[in-house]
N, C-alpha and C. Protein backbone atom coordinates (compact mmCIF):
# COMPACT_ATOMS: atom_id res chain seq x y z
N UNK A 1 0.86 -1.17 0.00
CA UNK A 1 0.00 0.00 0.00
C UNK A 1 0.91 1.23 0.00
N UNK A 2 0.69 2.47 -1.30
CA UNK A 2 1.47 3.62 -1.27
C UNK A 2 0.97 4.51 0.17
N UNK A 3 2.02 5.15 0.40
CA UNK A 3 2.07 5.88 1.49
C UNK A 3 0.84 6.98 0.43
N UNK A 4 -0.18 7.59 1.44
CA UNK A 4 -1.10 8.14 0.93
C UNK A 4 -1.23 9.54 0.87
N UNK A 5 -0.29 9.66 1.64
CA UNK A 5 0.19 11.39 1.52
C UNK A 5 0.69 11.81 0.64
N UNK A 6 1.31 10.99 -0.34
CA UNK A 6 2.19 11.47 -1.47
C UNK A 6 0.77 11.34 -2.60
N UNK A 7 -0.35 10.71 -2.41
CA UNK A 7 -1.36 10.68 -3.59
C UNK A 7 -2.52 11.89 -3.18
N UNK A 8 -3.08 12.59 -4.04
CA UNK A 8 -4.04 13.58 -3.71
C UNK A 8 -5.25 12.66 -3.44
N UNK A 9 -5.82 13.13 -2.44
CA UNK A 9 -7.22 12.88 -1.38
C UNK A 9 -7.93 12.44 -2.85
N UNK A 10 -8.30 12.99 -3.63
CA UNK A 10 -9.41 12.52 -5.12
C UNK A 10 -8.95 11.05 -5.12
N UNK A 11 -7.54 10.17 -5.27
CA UNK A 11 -7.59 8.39 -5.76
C UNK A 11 -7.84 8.04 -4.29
N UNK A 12 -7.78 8.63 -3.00
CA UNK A 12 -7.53 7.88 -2.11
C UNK A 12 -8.59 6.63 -2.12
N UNK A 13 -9.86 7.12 -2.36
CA UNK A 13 -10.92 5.61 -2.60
C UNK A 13 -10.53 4.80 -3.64
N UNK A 14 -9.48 5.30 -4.72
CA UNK A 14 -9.38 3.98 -5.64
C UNK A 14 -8.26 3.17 -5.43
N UNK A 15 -7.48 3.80 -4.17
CA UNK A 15 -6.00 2.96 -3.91
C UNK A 15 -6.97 1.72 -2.51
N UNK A 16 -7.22 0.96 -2.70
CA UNK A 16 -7.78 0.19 -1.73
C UNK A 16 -6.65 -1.54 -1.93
N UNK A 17 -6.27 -1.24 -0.37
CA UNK A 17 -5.30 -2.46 -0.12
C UNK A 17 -6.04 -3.55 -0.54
N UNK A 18 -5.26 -4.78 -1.07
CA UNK A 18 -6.09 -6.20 -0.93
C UNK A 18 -6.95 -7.05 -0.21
N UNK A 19 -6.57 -6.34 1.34
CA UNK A 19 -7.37 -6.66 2.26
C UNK A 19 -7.42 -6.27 3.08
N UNK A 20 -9.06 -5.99 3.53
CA UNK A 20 -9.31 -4.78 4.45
C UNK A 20 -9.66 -5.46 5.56
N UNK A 21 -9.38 -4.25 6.52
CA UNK A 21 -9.74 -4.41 8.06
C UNK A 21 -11.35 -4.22 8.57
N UNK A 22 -12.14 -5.37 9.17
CA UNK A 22 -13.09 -5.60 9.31
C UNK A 22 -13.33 -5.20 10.49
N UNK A 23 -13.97 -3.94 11.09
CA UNK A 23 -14.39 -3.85 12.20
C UNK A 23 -15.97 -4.12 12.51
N UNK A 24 -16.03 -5.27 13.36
CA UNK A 24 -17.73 -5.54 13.87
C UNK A 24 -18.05 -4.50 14.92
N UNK A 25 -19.26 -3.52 14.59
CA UNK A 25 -19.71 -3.66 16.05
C UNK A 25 -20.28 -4.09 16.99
N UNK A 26 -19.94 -4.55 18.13
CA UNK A 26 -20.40 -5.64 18.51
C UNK A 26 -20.90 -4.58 20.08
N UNK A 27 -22.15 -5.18 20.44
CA UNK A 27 -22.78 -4.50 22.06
C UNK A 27 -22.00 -5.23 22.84
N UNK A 28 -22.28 -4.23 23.88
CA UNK A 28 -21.30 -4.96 24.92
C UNK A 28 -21.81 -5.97 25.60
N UNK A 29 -21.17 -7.16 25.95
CA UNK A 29 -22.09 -8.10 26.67
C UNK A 29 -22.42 -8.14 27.87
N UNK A 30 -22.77 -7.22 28.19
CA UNK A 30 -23.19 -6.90 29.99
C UNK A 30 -24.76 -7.70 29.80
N UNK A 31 -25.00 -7.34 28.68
CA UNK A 31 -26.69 -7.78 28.88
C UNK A 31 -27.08 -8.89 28.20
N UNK A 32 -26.21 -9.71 27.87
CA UNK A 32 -26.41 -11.44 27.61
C UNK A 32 -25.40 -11.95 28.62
N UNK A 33 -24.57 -11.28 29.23
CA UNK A 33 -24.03 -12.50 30.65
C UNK A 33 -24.84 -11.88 31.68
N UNK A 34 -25.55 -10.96 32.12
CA UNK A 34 -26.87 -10.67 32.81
C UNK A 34 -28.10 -11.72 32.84
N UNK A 35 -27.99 -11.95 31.07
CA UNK A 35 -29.22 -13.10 30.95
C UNK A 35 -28.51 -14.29 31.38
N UNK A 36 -27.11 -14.69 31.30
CA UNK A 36 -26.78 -15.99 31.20
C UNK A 36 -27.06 -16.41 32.98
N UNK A 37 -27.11 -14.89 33.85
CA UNK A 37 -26.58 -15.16 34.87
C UNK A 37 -27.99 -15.50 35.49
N UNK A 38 -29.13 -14.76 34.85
CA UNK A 38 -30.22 -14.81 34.94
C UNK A 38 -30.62 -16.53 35.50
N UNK A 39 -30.96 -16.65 33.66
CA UNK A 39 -31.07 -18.09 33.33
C UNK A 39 -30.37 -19.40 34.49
N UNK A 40 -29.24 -19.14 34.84
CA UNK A 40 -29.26 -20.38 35.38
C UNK A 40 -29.00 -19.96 37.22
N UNK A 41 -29.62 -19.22 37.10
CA UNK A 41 -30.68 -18.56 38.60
C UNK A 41 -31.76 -19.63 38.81
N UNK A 42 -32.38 -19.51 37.44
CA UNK A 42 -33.63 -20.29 37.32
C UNK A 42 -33.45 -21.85 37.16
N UNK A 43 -32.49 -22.06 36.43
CA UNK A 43 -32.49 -23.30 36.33
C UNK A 43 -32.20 -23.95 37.75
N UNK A 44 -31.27 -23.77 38.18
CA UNK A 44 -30.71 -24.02 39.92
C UNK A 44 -32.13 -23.81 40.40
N UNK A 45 -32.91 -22.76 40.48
CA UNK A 45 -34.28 -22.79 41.25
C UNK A 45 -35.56 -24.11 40.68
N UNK A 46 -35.31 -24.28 39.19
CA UNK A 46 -35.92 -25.17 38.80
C UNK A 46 -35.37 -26.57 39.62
N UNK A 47 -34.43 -26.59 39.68
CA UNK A 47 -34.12 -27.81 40.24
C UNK A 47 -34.50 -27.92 41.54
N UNK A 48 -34.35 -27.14 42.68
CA UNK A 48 -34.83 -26.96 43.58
C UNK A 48 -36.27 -27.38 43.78
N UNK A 49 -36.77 -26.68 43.29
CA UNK A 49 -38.47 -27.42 42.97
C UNK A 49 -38.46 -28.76 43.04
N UNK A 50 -37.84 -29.08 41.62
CA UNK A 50 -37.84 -30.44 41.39
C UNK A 50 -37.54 -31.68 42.41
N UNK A 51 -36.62 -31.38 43.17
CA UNK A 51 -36.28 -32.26 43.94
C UNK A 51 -36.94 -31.91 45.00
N UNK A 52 -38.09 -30.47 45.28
CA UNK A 52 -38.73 -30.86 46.42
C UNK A 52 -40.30 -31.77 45.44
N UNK A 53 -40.34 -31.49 44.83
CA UNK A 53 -41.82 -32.35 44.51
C UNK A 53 -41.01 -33.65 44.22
N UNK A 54 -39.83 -34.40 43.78
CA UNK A 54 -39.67 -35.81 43.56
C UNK A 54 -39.68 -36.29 45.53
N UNK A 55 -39.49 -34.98 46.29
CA UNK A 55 -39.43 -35.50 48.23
C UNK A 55 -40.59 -36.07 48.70
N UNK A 56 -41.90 -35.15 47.66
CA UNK A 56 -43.48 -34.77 48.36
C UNK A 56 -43.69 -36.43 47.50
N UNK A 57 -43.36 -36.27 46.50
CA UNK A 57 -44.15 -37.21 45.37
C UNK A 57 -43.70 -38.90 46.26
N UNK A 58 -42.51 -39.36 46.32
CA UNK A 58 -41.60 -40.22 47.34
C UNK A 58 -42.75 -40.10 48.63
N UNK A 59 -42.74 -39.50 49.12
CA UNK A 59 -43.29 -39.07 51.04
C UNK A 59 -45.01 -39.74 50.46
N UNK A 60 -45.81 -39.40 49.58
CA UNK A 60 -46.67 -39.69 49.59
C UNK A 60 -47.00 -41.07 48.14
N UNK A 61 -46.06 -41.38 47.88
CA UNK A 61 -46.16 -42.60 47.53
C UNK A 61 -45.65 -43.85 48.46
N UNK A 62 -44.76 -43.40 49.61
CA UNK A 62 -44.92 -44.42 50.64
C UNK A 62 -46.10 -44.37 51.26
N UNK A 63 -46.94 -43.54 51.80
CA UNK A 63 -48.13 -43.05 52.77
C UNK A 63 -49.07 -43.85 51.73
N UNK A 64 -48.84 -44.25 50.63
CA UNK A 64 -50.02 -44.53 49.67
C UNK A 64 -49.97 -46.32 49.89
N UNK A 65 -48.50 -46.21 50.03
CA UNK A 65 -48.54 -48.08 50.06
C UNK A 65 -48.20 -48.69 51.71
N UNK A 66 -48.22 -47.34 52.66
CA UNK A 66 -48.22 -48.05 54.16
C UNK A 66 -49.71 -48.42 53.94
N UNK A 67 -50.94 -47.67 53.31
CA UNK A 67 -52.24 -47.41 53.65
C UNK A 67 -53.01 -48.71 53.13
N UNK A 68 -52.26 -49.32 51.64
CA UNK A 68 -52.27 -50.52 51.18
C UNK A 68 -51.92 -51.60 51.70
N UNK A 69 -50.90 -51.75 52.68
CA UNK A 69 -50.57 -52.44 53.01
C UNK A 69 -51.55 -52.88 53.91
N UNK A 70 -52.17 -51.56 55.15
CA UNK A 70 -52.79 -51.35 56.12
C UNK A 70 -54.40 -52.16 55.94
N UNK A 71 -54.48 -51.81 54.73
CA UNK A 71 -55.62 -52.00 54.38
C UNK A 71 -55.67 -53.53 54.09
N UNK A 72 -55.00 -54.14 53.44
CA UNK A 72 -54.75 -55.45 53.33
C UNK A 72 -54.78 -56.05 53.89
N UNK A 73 -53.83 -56.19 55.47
CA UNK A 73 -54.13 -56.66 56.75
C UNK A 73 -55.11 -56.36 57.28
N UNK A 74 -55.86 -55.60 57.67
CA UNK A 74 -57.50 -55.00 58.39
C UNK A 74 -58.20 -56.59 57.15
N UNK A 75 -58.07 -55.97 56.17
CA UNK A 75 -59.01 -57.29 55.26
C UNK A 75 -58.97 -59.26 55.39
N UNK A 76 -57.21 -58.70 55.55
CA UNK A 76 -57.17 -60.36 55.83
C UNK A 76 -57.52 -60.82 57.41
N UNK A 77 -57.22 -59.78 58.56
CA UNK A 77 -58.04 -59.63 59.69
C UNK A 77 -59.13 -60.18 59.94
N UNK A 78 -59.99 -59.32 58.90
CA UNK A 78 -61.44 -59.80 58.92
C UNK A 78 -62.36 -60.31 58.42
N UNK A 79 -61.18 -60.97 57.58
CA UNK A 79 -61.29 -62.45 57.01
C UNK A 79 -61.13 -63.64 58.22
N UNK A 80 -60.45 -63.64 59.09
CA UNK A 80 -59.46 -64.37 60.02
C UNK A 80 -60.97 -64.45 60.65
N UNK A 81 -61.21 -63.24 61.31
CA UNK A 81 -62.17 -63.41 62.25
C UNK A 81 -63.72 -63.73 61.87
N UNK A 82 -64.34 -63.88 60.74
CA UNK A 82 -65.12 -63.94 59.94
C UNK A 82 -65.15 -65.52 59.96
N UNK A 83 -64.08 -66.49 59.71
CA UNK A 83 -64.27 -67.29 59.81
C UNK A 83 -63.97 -68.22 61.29
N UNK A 84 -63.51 -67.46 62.38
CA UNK A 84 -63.09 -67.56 63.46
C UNK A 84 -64.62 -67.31 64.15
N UNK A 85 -65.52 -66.48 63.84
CA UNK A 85 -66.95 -66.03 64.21
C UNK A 85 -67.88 -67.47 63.53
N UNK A 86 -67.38 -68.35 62.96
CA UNK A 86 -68.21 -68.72 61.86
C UNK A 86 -67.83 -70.53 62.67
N UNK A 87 -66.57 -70.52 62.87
CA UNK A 87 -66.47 -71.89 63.58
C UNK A 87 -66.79 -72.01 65.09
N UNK A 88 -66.96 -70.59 65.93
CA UNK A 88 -67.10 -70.64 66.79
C UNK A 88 -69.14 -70.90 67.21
N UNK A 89 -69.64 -70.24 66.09
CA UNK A 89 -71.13 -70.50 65.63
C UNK A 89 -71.21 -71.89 65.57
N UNK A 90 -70.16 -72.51 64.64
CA UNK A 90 -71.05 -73.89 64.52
C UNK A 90 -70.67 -74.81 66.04
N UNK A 91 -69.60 -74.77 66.85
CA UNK A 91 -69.41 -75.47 67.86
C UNK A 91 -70.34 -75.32 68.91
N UNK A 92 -70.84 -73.35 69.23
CA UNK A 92 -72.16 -72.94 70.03
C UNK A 92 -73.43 -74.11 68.99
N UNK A 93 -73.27 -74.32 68.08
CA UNK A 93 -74.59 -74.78 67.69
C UNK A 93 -74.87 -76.14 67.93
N UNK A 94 -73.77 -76.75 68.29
CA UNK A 94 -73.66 -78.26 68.28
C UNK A 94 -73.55 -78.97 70.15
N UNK A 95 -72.71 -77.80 70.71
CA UNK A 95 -72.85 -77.53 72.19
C UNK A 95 -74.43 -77.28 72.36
N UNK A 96 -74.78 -76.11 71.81
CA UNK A 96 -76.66 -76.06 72.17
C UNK A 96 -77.67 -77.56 72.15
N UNK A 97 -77.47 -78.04 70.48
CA UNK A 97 -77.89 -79.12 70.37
C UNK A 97 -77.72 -80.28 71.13
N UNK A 98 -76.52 -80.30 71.93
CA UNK A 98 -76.11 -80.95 73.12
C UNK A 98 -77.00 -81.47 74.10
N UNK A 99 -76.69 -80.25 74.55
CA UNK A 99 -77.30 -79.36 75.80
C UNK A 99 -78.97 -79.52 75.88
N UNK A 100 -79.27 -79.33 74.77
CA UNK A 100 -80.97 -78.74 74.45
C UNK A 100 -81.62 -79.98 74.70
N UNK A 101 -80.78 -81.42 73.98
CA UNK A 101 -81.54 -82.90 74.36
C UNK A 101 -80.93 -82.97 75.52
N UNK A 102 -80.04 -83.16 76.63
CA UNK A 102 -79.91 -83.04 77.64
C UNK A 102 -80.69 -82.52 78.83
N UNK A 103 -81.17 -81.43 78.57
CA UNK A 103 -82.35 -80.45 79.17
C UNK A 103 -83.53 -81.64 78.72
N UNK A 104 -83.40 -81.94 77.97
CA UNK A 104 -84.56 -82.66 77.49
C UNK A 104 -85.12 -83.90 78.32
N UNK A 105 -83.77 -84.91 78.34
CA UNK A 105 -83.92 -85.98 79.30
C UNK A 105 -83.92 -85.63 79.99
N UNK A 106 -83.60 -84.40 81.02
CA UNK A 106 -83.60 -84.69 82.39
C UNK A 106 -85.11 -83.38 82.83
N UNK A 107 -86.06 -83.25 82.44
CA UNK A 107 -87.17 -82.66 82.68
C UNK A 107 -87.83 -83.99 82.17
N UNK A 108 -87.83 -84.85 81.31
CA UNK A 108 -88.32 -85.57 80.95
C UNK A 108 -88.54 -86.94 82.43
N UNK A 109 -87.46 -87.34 83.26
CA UNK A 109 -86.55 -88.23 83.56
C UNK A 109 -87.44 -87.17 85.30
N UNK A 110 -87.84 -86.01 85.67
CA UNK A 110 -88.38 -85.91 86.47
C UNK A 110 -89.83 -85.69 86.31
């Protein structure tokens, strides 16, 4: 590139080097590392959440299967006693029947 002082100001636009200097302007990034700083504010808070509802969701999916469980036993319980009520019926019924001809002969027998 000629030194440009020695050419009059009129060629200076037609003396153009082979390759020119590219200036971008570029904003300053105060206000996308603001957002970046933003953003994973939220994300960290998203997570936070998250792991309190996977605590709640856990806490009340045990409470869901103590209650199953609970419930299961009460049933087989009263199942147990259902048929525990049911053999104790037929032995009162067979003791009565006993008993009832017994009463029988002996009012009979005086």
């Amino acid at each position: 590139m000629p030194d440009l002082s020695f050419v009059p100001k009129k060629y200076h636009d037609f003396m153009v080097p082979g390759v020119r200097k590219l200036y971008l302007d570029i904003a300053s990034p105060a206000p996308l590392l603001a957002e970046i700083e933003q953003l994973t504010k939220r994300v960290a808070s998203l997570s936070r959440d998250r792991d309190a509802l996977m605590e709640k969701c856990e806490a009340y999916m045990a409470a869901s299967r103590q209650y199953s469980d609970n419930e299961k036993n009460a049933r087989l319980e009263a199942q147990a006693a259902r048929e525990a009520t049911s053999q104790m019926q037929t032995k009162y019924n067979a003791l009565k029947q006993k008993y009832e001809d017994n009463i029988e002969q002996y009012v009979l027998c005086t």
